[in-house]
Protein backbone atom coordinates (compact mmCIF):
# COMPACT_ATOMS: atom_id res chain seq x y z
CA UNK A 1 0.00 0.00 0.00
CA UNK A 2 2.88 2.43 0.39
CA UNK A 3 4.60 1.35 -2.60
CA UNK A 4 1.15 3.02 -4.24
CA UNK A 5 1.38 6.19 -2.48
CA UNK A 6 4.78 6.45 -3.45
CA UNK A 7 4.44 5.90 -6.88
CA UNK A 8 1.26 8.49 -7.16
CA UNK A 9 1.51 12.14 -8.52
CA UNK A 10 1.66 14.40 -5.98
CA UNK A 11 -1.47 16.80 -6.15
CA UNK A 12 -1.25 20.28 -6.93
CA UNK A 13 -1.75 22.80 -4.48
CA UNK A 14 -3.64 26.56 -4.67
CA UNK A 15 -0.06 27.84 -3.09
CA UNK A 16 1.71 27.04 -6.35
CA UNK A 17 3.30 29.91 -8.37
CA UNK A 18 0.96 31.54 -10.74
CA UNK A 19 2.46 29.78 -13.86
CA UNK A 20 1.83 26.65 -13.07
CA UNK A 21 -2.51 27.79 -13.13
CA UNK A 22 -4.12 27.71 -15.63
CA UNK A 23 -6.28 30.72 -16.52
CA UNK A 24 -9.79 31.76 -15.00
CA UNK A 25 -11.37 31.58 -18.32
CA UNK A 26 -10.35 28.09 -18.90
CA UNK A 27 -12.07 26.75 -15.84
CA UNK A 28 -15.26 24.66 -16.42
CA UNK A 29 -16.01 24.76 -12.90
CA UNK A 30 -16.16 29.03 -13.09
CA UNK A 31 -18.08 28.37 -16.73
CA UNK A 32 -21.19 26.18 -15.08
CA UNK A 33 -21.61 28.41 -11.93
CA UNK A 34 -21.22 31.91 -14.02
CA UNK A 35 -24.26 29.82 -15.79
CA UNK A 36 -25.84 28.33 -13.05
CA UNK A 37 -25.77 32.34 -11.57
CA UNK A 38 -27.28 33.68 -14.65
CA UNK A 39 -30.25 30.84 -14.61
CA UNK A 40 -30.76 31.84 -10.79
CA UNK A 41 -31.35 35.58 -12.08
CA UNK A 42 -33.76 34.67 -14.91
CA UNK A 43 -35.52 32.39 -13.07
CA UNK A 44 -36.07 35.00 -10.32
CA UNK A 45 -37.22 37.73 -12.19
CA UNK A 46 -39.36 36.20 -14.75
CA UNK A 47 -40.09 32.58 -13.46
CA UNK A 48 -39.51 30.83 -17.13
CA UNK A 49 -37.71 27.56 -15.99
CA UNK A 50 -39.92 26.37 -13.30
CA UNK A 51 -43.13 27.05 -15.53
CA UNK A 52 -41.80 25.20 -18.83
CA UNK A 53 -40.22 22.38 -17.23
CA UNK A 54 -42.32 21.50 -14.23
CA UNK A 55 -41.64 21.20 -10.90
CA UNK A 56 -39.97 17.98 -11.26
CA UNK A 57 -38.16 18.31 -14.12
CA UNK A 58 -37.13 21.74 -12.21
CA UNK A 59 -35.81 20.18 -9.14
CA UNK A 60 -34.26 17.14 -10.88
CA UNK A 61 -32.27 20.10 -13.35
CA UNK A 62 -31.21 21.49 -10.15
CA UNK A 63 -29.62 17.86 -9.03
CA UNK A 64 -28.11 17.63 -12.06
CA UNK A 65 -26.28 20.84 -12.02
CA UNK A 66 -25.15 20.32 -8.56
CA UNK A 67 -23.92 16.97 -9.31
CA UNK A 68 -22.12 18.39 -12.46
CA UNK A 69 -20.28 21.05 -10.18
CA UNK A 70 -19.36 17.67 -7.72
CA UNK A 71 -17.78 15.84 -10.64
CA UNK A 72 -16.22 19.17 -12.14
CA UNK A 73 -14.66 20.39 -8.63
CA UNK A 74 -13.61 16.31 -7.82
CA UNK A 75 -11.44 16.30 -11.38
CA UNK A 76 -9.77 19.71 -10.46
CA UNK A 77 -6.11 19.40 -10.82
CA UNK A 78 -4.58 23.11 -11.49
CA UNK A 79 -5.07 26.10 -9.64
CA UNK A 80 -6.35 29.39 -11.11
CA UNK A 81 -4.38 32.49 -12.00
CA UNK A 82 -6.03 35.71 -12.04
CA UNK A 83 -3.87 38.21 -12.82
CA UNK A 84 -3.43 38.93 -16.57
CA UNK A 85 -1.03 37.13 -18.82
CA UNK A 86 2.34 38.99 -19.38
């Protein structure tokens, strides 16, 4: 069993220098919350989702997208850099 740890990759870290991150705009996990945020707002102020899909449809949409974030945040290897690129 330690002959396996051993031999694993060691996992990045969020303390790693900035050029070892990858940039904010090519994170999938920022991409389906900015999306997830922008379905909150339209569903807030005009109440379109709920009303075409039903409310189980709704609340099985909303499973789903947690359970996409889950798998999304779980796979996360690199950190983020948000400064701009020199």
């Amino acid at each position: 069993m330690a002959a396996k740890k051993a031999l694993k990759k060691p996992r990045k870290t969020p303390h790693q220098t900035a050029a070892t991150n990858k940039p904010w705009y090519q994170s999938k996990t920022l991409w389906l919350n900015a999306l997830a945020a922008a379905l909150v707002v339209v569903e807030a102020n005009f109440s379109l989702l709920q009303a075409e899909l039903g409310n189980q449809a709704y609340i099985a949409s909303m499973g789903a997208l947690a359970a996409a974030n889950l798998v999304l945040r779980s796979i996360t290897r690199e950190g983020l850099n948000f400064r701009s690129q020199p």
